[in-house]
C-alpha atoms as a PDB file:
ATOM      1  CA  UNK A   1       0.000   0.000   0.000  1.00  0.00           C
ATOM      2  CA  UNK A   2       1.307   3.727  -0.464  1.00  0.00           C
ATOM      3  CA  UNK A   3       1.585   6.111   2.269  1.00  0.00           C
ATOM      4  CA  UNK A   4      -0.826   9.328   1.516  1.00  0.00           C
ATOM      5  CA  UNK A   5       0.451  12.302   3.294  1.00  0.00           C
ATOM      6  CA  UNK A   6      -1.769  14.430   4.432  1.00  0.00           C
ATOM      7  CA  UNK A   7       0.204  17.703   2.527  1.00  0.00           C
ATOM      8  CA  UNK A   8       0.661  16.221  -1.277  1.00  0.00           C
ATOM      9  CA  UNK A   9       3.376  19.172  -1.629  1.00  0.00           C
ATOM     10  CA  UNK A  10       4.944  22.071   0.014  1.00  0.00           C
ATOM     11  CA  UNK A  11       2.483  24.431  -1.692  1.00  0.00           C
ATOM     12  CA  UNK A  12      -0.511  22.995   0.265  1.00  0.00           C
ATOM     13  CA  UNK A  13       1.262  23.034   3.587  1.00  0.00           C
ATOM     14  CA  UNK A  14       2.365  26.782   3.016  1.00  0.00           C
ATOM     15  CA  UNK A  15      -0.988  28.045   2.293  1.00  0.00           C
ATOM     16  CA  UNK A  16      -3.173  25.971   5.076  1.00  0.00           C
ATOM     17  CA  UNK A  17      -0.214  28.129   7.503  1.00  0.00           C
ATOM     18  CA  UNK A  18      -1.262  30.820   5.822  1.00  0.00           C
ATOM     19  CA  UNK A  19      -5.417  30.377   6.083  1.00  0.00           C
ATOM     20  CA  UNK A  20      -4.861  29.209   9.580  1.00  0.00           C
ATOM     21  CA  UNK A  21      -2.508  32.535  10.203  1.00  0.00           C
ATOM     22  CA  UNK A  22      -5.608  34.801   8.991  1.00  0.00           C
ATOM     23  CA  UNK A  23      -7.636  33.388  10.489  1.00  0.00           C
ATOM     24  CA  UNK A  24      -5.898  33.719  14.079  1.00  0.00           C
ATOM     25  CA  UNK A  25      -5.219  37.510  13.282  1.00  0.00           C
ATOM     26  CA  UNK A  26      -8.899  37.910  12.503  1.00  0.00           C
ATOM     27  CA  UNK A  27      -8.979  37.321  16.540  1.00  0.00           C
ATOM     28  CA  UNK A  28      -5.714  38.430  17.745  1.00  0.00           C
ATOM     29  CA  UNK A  29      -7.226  41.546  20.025  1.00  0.00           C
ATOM     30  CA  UNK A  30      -3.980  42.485  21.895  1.00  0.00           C
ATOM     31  CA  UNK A  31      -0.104  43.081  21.389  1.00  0.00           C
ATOM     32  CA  UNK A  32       2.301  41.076  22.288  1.00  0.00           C
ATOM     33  CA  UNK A  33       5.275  42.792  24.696  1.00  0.00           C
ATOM     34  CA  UNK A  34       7.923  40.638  23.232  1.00  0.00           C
ATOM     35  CA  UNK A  35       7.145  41.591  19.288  1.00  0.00           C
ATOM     36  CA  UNK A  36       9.657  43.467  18.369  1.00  0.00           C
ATOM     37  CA  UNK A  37      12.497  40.697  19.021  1.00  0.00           C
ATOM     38  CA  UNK A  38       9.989  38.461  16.929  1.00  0.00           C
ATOM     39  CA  UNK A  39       9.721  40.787  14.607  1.00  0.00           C
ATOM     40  CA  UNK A  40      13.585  41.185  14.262  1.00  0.00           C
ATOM     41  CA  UNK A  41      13.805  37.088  13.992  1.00  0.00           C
ATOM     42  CA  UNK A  42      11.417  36.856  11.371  1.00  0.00           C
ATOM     43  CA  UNK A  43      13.221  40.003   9.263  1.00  0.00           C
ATOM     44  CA  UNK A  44      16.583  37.583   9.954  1.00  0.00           C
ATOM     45  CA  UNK A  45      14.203  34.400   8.038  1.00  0.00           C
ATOM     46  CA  UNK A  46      12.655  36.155   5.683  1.00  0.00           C
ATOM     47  CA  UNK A  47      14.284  39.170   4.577  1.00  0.00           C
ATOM     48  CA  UNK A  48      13.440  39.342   1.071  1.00  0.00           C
ATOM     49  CA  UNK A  49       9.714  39.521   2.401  1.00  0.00           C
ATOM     50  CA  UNK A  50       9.234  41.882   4.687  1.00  0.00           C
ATOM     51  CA  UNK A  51       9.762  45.385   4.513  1.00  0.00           C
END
């Protein structure tokens, strides 16, 4: 028998993270004191995204 995955490809698994992560921020009410080291990590990942 084959193994089915449950994400056929990288594609799929990127954009269910990104549904789920709109649909968290749709709720997210308050700030977060530590954001601005998380926001300095993720500039460090993904620097040719966010500006």
């Amino acid at each position: 028998t084959k193994a089915k995955s449950v994400f056929p490809t990288d594609d799929s698994l990127l954009k269910m993270l990104y549904l789920a992560m709109i649909d968290i921020t749709k709720k997210w009410t308050g700030r977060r004191k530590d954001w601005g080291q998380i926001h300095s990590q993720l500039e460090i990942f993904f620097a040719d995204r966010l500006d």
